[in-house]
Protein backbone atom coordinates (compact mmCIF):
# COMPACT_ATOMS: atom_id res chain seq x y z
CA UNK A 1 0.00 0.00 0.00
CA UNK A 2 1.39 3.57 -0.79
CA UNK A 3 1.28 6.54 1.52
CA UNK A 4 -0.64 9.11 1.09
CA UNK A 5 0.70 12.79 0.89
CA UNK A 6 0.16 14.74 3.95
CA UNK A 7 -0.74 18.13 1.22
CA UNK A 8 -3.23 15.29 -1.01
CA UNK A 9 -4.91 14.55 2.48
CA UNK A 10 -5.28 18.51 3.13
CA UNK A 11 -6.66 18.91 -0.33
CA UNK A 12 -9.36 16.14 -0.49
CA UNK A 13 -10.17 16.86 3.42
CA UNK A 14 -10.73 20.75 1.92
CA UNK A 15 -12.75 19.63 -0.69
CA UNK A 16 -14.76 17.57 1.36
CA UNK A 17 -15.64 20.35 4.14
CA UNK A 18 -16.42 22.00 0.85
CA UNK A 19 -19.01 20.15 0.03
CA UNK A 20 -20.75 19.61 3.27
CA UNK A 21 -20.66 23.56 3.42
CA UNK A 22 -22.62 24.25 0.03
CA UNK A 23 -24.81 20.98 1.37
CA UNK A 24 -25.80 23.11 4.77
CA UNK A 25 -26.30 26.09 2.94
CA UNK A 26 -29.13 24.25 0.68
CA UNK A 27 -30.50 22.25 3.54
CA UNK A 28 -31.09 25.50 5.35
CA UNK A 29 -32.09 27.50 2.68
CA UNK A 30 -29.45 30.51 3.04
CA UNK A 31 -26.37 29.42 1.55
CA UNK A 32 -22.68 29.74 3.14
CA UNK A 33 -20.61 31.71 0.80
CA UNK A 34 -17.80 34.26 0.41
CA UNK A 35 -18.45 37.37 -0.42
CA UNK A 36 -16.59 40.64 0.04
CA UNK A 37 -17.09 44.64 -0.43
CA UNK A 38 -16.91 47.07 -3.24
CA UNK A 39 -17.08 50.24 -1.89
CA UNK A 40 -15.62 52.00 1.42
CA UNK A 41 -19.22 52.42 3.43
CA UNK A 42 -17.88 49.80 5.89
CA UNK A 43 -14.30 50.46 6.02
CA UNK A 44 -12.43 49.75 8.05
CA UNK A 45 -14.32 47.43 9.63
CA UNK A 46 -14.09 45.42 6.36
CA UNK A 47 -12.35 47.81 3.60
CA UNK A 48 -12.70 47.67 0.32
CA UNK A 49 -11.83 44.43 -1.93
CA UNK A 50 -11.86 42.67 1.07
CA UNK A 51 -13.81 39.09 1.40
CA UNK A 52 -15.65 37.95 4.34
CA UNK A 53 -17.17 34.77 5.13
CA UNK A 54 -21.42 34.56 5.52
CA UNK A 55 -22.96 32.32 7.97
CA UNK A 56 -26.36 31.19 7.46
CA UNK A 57 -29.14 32.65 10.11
CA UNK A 58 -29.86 28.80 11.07
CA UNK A 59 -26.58 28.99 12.78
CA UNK A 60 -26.47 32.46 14.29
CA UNK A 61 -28.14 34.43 16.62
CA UNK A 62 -31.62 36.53 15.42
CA UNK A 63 -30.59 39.93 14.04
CA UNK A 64 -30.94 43.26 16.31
CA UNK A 65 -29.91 46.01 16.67
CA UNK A 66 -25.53 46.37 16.21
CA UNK A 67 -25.26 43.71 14.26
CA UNK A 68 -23.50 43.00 10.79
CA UNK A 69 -25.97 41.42 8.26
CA UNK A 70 -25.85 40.21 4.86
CA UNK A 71 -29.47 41.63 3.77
CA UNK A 72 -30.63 41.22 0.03
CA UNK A 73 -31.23 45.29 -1.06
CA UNK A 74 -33.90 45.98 -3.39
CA UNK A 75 -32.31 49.40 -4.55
CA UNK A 76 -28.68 48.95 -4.62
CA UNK A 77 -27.41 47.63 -7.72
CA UNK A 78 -24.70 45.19 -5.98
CA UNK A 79 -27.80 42.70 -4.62
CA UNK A 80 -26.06 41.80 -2.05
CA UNK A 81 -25.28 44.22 1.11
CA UNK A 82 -23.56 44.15 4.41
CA UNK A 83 -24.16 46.78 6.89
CA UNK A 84 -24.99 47.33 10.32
CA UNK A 85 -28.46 47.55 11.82
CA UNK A 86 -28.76 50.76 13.75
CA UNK A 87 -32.66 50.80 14.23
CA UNK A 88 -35.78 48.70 14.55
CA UNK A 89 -38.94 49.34 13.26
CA UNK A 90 -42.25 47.64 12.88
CA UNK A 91 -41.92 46.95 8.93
CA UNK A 92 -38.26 46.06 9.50
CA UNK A 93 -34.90 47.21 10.39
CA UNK A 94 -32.65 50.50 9.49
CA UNK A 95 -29.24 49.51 8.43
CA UNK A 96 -26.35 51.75 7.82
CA UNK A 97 -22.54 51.28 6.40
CA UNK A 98 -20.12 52.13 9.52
CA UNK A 99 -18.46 54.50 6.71
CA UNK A 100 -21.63 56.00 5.75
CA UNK A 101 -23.23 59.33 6.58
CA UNK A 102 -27.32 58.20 6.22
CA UNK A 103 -29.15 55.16 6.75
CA UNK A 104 -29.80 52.86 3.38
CA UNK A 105 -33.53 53.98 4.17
CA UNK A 106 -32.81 57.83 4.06
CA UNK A 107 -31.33 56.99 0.24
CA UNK A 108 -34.71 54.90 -0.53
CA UNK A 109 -34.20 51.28 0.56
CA UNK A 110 -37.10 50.12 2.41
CA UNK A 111 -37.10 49.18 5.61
CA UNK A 112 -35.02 45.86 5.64
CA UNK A 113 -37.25 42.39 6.45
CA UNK A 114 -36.34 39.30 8.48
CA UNK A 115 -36.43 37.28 4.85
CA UNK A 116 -34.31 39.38 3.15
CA UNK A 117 -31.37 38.54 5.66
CA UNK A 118 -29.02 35.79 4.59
CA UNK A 119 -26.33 36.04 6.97
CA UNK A 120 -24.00 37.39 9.31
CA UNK A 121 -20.28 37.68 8.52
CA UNK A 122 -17.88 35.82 10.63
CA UNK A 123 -16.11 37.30 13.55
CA UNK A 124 -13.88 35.79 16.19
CA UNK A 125 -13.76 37.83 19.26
CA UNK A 126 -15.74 40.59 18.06
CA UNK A 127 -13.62 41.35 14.92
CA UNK A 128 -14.76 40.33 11.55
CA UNK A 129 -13.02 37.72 9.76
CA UNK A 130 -11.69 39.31 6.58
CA UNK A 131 -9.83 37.81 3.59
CA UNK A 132 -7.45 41.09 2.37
CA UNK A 133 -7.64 40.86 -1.51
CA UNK A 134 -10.31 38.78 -2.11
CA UNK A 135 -12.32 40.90 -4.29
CA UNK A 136 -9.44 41.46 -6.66
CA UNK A 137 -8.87 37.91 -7.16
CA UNK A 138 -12.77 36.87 -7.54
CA UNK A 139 -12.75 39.94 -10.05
CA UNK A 140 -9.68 39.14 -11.77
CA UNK A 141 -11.24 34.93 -11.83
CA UNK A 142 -14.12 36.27 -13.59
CA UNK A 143 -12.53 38.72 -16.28
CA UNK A 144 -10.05 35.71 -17.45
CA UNK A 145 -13.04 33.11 -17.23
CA UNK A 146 -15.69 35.68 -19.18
CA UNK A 147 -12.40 35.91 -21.61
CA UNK A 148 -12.55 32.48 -21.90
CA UNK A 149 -16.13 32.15 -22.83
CA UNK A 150 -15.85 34.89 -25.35
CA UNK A 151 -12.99 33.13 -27.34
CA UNK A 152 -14.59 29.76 -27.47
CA UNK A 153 -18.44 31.51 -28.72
CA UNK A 154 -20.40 30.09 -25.40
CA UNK A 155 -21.53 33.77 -24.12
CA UNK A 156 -25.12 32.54 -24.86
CA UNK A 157 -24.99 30.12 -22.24
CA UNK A 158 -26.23 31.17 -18.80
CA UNK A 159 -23.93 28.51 -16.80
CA UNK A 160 -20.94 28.50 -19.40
CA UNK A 161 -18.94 30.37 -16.43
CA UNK A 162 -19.53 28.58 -13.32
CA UNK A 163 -18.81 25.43 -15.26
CA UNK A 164 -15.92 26.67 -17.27
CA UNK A 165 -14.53 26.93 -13.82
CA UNK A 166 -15.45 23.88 -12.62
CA UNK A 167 -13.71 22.14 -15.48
CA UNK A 168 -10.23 23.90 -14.90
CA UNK A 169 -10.60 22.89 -11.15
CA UNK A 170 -11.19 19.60 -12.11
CA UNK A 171 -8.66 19.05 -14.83
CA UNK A 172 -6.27 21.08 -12.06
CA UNK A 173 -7.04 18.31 -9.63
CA UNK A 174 -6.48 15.06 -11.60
CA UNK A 175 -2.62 16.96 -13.07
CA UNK A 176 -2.09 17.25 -9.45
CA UNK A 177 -2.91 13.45 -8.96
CA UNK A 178 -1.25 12.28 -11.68
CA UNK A 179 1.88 13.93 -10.83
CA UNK A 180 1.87 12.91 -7.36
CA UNK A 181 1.42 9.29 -8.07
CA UNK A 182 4.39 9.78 -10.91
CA UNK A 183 6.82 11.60 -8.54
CA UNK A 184 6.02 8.53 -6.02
CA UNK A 185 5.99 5.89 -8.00
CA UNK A 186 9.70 7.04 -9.90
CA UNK A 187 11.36 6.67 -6.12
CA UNK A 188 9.72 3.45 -5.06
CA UNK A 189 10.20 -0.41 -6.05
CA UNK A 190 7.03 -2.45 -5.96
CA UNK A 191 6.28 -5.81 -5.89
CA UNK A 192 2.86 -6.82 -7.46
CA UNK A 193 1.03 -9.62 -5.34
CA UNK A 194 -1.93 -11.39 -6.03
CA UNK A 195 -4.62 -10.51 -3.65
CA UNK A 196 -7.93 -10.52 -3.36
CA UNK A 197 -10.08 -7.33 -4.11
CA UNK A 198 -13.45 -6.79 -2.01
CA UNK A 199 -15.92 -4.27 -0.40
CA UNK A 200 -17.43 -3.27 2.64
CA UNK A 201 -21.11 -3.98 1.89
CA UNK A 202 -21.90 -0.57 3.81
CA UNK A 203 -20.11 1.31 1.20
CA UNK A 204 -22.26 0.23 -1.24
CA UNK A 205 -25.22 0.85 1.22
CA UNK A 206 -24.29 4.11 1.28
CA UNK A 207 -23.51 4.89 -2.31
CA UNK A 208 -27.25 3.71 -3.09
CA UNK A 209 -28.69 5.86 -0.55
CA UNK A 210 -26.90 8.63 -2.26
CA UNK A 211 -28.51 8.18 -5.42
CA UNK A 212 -31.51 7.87 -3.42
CA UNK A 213 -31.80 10.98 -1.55
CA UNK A 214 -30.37 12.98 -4.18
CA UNK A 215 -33.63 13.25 -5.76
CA UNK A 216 -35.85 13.27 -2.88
CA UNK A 217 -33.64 16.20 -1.39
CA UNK A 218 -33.94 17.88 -5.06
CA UNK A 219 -37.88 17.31 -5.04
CA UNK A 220 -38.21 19.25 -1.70
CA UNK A 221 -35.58 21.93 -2.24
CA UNK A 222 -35.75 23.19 -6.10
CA UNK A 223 -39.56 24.19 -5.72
CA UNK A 224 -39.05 25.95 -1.84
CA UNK A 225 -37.81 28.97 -1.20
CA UNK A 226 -38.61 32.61 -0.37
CA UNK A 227 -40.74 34.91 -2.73
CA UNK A 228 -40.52 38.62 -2.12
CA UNK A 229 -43.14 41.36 -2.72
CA UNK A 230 -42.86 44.70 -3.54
CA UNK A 231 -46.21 46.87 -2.90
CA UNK A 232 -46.79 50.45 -3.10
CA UNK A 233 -48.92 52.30 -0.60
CA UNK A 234 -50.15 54.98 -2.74
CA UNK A 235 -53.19 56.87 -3.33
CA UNK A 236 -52.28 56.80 -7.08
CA UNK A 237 -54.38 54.36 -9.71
CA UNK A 238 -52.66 52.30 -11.97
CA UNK A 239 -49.02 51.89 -10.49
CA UNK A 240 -47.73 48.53 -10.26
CA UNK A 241 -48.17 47.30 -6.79
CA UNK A 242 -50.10 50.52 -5.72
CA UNK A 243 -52.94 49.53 -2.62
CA UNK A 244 -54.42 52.25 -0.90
CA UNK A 245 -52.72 53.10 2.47
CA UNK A 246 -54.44 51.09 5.16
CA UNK A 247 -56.05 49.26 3.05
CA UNK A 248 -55.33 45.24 1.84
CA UNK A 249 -55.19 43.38 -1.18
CA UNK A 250 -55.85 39.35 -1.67
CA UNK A 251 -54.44 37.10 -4.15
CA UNK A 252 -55.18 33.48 -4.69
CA UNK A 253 -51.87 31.06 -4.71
CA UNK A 254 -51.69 27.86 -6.94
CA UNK A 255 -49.89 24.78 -6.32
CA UNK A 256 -49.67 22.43 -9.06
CA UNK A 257 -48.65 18.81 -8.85
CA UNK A 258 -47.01 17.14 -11.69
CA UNK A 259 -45.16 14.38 -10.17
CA UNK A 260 -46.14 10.73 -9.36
CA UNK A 261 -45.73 11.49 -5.44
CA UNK A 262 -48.21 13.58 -3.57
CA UNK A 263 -46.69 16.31 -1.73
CA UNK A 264 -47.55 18.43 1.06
CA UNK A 265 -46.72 22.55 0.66
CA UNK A 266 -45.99 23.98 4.00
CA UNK A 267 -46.74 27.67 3.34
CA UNK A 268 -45.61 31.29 5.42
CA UNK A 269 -45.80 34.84 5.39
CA UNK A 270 -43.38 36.26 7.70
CA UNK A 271 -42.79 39.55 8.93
CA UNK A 272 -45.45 41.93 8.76
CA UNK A 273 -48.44 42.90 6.95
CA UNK A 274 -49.12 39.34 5.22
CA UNK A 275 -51.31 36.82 6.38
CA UNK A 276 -52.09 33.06 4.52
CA UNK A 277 -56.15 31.54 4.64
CA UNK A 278 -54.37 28.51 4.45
CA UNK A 279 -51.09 27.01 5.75
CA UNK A 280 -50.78 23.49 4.39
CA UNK A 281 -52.05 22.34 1.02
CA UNK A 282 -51.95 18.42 0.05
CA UNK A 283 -52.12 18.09 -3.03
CA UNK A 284 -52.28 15.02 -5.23
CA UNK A 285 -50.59 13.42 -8.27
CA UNK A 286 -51.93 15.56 -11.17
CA UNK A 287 -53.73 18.28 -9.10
CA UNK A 288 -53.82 21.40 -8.05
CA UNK A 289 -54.18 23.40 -4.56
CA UNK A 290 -54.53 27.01 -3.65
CA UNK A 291 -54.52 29.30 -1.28
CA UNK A 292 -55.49 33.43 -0.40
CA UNK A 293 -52.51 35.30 0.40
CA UNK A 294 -53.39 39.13 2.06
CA UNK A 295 -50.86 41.68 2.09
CA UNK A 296 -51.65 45.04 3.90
CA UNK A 297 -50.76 48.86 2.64
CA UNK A 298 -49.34 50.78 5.73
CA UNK A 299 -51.27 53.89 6.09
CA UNK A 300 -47.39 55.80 6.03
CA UNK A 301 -47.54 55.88 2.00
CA UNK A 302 -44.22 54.28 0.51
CA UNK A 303 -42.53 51.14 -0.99
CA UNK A 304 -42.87 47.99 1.13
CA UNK A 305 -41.72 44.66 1.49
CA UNK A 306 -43.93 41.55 1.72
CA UNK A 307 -43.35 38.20 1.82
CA UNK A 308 -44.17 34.10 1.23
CA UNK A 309 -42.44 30.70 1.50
CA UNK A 310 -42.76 27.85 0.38
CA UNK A 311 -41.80 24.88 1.33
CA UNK A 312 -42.28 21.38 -0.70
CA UNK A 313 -42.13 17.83 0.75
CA UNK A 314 -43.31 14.42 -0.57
CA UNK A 315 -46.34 12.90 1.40
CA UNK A 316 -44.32 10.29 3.25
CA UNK A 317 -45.58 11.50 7.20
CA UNK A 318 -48.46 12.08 8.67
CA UNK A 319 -48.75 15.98 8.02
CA UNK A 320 -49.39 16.87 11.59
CA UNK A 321 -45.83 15.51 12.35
CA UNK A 322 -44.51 16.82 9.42
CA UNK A 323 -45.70 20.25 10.35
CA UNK A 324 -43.77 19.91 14.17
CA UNK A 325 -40.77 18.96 12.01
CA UNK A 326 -40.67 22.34 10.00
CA UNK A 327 -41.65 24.09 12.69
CA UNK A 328 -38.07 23.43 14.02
CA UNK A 329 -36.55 23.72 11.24
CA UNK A 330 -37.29 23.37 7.44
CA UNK A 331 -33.85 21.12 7.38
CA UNK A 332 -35.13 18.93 9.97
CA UNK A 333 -38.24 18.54 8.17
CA UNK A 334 -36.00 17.34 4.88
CA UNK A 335 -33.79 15.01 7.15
CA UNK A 336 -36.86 13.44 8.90
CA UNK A 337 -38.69 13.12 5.09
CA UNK A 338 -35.35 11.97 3.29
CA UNK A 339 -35.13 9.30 6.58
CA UNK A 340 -38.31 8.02 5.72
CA UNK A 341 -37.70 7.15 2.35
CA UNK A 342 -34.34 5.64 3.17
CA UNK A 343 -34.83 3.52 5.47
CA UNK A 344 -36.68 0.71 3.61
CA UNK A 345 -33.59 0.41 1.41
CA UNK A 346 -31.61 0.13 4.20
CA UNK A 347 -33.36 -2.66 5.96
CA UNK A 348 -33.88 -4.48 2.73
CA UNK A 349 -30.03 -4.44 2.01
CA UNK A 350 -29.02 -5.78 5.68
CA UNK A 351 -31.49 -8.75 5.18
CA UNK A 352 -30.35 -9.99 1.53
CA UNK A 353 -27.65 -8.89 1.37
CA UNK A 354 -25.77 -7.66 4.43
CA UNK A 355 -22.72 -5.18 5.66
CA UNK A 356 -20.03 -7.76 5.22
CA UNK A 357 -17.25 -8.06 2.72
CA UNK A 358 -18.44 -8.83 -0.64
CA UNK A 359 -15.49 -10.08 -3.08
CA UNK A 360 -14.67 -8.41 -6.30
CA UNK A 361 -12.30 -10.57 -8.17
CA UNK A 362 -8.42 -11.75 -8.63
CA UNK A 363 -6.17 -9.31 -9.26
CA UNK A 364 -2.35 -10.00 -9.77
């Protein structure tokens, strides 16, 4: 058996964390990500270029007033903003840059919501965690990969980027193998032995339930998620969004069912000034559910923010316990669904056919 590098361990072990970070961020429904700052309204807290890591608001403590968030901004043409809440108010919070003169609201950024907020950035001791340069290199990443596209004629392509760099990681990654087995292989004398090649029967347990959950975890998460809505209280007729102050507006919701597996739609309105008729649809193979969603005008007139999740899961529970489950948490809801589902595969593997070793063939 050959040793294993102690910079290959650090690299697959890195990849691996990875992984289980991007699979958190789904489960939870606010991803973990780097970001970092373009301008100077935060410096020098976090100054300009700089990167910062985002943790997820299933991990952190609820927002107030002092802290750092990651809020989505409906006027600021970066989406993505981090800046400090400073005040509280009943349709949501007042946020400011530490570098900044006025609030986001005083420039015309509504009142930030609870849904809008995707994170907190990182700090140890009561610093932030900042990655000096980041910004240049993610900028710098994206000019040579958009360069890229360009020359080879795939600028039609929505994903030809992310997966142009996915390609050079991987093709980096398998050079880096191949020379490491190459530079270890030139210095060592082997003797080939005939031996006999098996596997665990749990690793191919768990390889099937893999392949397993990856589509029930698809079928819950691709169709959830958070829709925002913009409404105008406004005396004026005809504007998009425009409700009278103080006054409310209903919409009906539809669900629509097009898979072979009944599902059960978990809906929400949080924050303020939307309310749901109906919380929990079941809806069949090949039908259709709905709901009345309400939103309310505040009588102040301006631009507000209103909200609705959704949140999709096959019709393997009883729904009462299903509804206990997301109340928790949405991702224990899609562990305790996805555990459901599994579990018959699992006990019909032990009985025929077991966790021992299960030999391959001869190899010499």
């Amino acid at each position: 058996m050959t040793g294993r590098s102690p910079i290959w361990s650090v690299l697959g072990t890195g990849v691996v964390v990875l992984v289980v970070l991007v699979v958190l961020g789904e489960l939870t429904g606010h991803p973990l990500f780097l970001g970092y700052v373009e301008t100077g309204s935060m410096d020098p807290v976090i100054a300009p270029g700089d990167g910062f890591i985002a943790l997820s608001p299933m991990v952190t403590a609820p927002a107030g007033v002092g802290d750092l968030v990651v809020f989505e901004s409906e006027t600021n043409e970066v989406t993505l903003t981090v800046h400090r809440i400073v005040d509280e108010t009943p349709e949501g919070y007042i946020t400011k840059g530490d570098n900044s003169t006025f609030t986001d609201q005083a420039a015309g950024e509504p009142p930030v919501a609870t849904p809008q907020i995707v994170g907190k950035p990182l700090a140890i001791g009561g610093e932030v965690v900042t990655i000096p340069g980041y910004g240049g290199f993610v900028t710098g990443v994206q000019g040579g990969l958009q360069s890229g596209i360009e020359r080879l004629g795939l600028g039609r392509y929505p994903g030809a980027q992310i997966a142009l760099f996915l390609l050079i990681v991987g093709l980096a990654f398998i050079a880096l193998a191949v020379g490491y087995d190459v530079v270890v292989e030139e210095g060592r004398q082997t003797t080939r032995q005939s031996s006999r090649s098996e596997v665990r029967g749990w690793v191919i347990l768990v390889v099937v339930l893999v392949v397993v959950a990856l589509p029930v975890v698809t079928f819950m998460t691709v169709p959830s998620g958070t829709t925002q809505v913009t409404i105008l209280s406004s005396d004026s007729d005809g504007r998009p969004g425009a409700i009278e102050p103080g006054t409310d507006r209903t919409v009906p919701i539809g669900v629509t069912n097009t898979l072979y597996v009944p599902k059960v739609v978990i809906l929400e309105a949080p924050g303020t000034g939307a309310t749901l008729s109906e919380t929990v649809l079941v809806v069949p193979h090949n039908a259709s559910a709905s709901t009345n969603y309400t939103v309310t005008a505040p009588a102040e007139p301006g631009r507000y923010a209103r909200f609705r999740t959704e949140a999709h899961y096959p019709y393997v529970m009883p729904v009462g316990l299903l509804e206990r489950l997301h109340g928790i948490s949405p991702a224990i809801a899609i562990v305790g669904v996805t555990g459901v589902v599994l579990m018959p595969i699992v006990v019909v593997f032990y009985l025929f056919v077991g966790f021992q070793a299960i030999p391959l063939r001869e190899v010499g």
